[in-house]
Protein backbone atom coordinates (compact mmCIF):
# COMPACT_ATOMS: atom_id res chain seq x y z
CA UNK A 1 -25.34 93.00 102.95
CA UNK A 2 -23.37 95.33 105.04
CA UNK A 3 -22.12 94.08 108.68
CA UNK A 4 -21.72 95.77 112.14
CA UNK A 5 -18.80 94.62 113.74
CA UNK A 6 -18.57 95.11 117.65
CA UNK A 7 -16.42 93.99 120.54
CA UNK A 8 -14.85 91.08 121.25
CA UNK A 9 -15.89 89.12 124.27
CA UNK A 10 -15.37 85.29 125.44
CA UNK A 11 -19.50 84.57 125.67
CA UNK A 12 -20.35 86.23 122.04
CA UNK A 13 -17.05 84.18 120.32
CA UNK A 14 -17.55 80.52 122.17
CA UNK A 15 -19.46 79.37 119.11
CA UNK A 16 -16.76 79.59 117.01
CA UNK A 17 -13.41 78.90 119.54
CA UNK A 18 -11.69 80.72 122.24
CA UNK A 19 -11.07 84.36 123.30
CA UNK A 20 -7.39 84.51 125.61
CA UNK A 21 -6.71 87.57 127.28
CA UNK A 22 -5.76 88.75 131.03
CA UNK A 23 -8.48 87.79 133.72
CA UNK A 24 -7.90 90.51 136.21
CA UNK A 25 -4.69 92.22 137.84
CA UNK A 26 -3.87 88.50 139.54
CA UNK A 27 -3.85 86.22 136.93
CA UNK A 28 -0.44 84.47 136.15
CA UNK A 29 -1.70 81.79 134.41
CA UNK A 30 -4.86 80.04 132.63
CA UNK A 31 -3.88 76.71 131.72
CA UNK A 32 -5.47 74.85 129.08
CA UNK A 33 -7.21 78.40 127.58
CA UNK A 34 -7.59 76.89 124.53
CA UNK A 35 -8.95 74.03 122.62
CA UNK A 36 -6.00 72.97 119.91
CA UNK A 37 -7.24 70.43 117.87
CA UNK A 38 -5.57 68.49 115.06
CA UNK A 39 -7.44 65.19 113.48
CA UNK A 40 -4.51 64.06 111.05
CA UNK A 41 -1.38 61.98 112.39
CA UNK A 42 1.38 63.15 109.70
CA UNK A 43 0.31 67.15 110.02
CA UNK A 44 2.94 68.97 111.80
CA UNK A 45 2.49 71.90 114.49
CA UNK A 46 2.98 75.22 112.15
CA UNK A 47 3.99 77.71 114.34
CA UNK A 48 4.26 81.22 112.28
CA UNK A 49 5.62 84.82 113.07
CA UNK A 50 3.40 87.44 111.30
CA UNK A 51 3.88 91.26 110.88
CA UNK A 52 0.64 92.47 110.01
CA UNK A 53 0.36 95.76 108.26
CA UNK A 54 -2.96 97.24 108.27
CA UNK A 55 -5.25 97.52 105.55
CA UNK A 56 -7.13 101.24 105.24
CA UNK A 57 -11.26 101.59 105.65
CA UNK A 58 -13.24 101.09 104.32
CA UNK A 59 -13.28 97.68 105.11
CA UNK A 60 -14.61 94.75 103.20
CA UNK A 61 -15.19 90.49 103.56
CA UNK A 62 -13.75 89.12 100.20
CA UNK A 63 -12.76 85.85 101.37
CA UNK A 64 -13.13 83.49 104.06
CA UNK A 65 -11.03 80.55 104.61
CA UNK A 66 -11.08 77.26 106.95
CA UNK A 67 -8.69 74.69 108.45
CA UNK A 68 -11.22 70.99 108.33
CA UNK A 69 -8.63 69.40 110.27
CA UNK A 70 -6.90 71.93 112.75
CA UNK A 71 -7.55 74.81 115.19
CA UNK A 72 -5.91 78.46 114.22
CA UNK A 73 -4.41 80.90 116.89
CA UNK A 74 -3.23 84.20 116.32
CA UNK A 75 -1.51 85.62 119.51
CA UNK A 76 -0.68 89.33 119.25
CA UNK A 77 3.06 89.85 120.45
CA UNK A 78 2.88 93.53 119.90
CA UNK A 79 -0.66 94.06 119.88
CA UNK A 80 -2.93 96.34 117.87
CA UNK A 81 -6.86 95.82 116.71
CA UNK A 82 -7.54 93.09 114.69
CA UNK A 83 -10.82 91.70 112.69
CA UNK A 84 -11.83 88.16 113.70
CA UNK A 85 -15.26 87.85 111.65
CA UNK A 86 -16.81 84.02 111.45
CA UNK A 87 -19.59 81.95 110.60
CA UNK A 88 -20.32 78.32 110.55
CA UNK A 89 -20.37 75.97 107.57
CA UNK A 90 -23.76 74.47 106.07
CA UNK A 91 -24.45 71.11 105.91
CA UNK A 92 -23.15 71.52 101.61
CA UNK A 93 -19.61 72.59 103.67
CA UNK A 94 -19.95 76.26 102.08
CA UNK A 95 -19.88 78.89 104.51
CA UNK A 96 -23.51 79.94 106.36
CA UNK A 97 -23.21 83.74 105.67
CA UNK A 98 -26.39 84.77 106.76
CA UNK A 99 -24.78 83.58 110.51
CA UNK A 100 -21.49 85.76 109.64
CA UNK A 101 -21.00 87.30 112.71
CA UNK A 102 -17.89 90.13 113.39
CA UNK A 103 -15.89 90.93 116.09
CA UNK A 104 -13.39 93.96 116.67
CA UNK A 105 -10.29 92.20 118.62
CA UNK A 106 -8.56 94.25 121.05
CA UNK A 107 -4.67 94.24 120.80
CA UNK A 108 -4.72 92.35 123.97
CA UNK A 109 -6.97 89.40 122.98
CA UNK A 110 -5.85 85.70 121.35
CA UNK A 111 -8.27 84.03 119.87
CA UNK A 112 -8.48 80.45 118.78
CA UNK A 113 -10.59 79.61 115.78
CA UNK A 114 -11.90 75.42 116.34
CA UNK A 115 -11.56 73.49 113.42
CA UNK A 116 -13.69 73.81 110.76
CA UNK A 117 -14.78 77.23 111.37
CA UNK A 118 -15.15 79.53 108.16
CA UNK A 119 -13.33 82.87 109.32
CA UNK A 120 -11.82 86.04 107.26
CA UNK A 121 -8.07 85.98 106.80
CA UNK A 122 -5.94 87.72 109.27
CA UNK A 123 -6.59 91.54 109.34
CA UNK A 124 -5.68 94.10 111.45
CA UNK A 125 -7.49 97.37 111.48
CA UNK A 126 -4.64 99.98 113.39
CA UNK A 127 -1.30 100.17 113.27
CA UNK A 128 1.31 97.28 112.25
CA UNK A 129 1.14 94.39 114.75
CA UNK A 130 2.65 91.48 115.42
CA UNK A 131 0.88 87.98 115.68
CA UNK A 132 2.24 84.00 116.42
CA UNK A 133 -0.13 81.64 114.85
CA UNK A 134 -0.04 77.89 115.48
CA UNK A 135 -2.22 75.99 112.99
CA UNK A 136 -1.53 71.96 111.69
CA UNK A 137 -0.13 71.70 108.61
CA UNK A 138 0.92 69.06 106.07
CA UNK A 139 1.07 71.15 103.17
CA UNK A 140 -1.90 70.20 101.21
CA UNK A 141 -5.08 71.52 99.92
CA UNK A 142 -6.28 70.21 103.34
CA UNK A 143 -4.51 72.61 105.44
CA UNK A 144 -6.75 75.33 104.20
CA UNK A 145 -9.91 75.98 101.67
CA UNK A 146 -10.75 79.54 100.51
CA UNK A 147 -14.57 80.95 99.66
CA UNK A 148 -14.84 84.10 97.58
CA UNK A 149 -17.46 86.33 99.24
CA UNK A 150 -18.52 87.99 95.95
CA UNK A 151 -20.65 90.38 96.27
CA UNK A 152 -17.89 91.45 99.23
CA UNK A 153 -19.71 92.50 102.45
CA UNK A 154 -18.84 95.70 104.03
CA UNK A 155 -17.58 95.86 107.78
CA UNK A 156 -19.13 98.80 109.58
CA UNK A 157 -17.22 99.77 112.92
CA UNK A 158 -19.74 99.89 116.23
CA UNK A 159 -18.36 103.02 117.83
């Protein structure tokens, strides 16, 4: 099942959590942009630094993984295009892959996955970039489950 992956944009992503990014030449400051969630007491705010090297086309989903209990953010600090391809989970908990839907993230963009929220692993599609995430932890099999996509799905680029 090959997927078309096209732009970013707040409305197409809302489903699935938040889209940051600049709002005009005058905007100093959007307060409470996103929704950060965490449901467990003892987890503790994971804030990491990620360089992100970029993987070469052409492009394929081979896992997807999800946080039950905790938003994700990745916040580009040096910014460069990024894959942020989701779907959500059916009512068994696996991921609904016939919703998979992908989106090309502009250097520029944050985005905030909710809780729960079946989404591919971090991957950047240009150069090297560098990306804060924030996610609960408590370093447990409850931080984060993994799905093999087998067969993988190919990523097709919209121009």
């Amino acid at each position: 099942m090959p997927l078309t992956v096209g732009p970013l944009t707040r409305d197409s992503f809302a489903p699935f959590g938040q889209v940051l990014m600049a709002v005009g030449d005058d905007a100093q400051r959007q307060e409470f942009a996103a929704s950060l969630k965490n449901d467990r007491l003892e987890a503790t705010l994971n804030m990491a630094f990620i360089l992100s090297r970029p993987s070469n086309p052409p492009w394929y989903i081979r896992m997807l993984e999800r946080h039950p209990h905790s938003s994700q953010s990745f916040v580009p600090v040096q910014g460069t295009r990024y894959l942020a391809a989701v779907c959500p989970s059916q009512p068994d908990g696996a991921p609904d892959l016939d919703r998979l839907t992908a989106f090309i993230a502009k250097g520029s963009q944050a985005v905030n996955y909710n809780p729960d929220v079946w989404h591919v692993p971090h991957t950047v599609l240009g150069g090297s970039g560098m990306f804060i995430m924030l996610r609960w932890d408590c370093g447990n099999a409850e931080d984060t489950q993994y799905f093999p996509v087998e067969p993988p799905i190919r990523l097709y680029l919209a121009v």
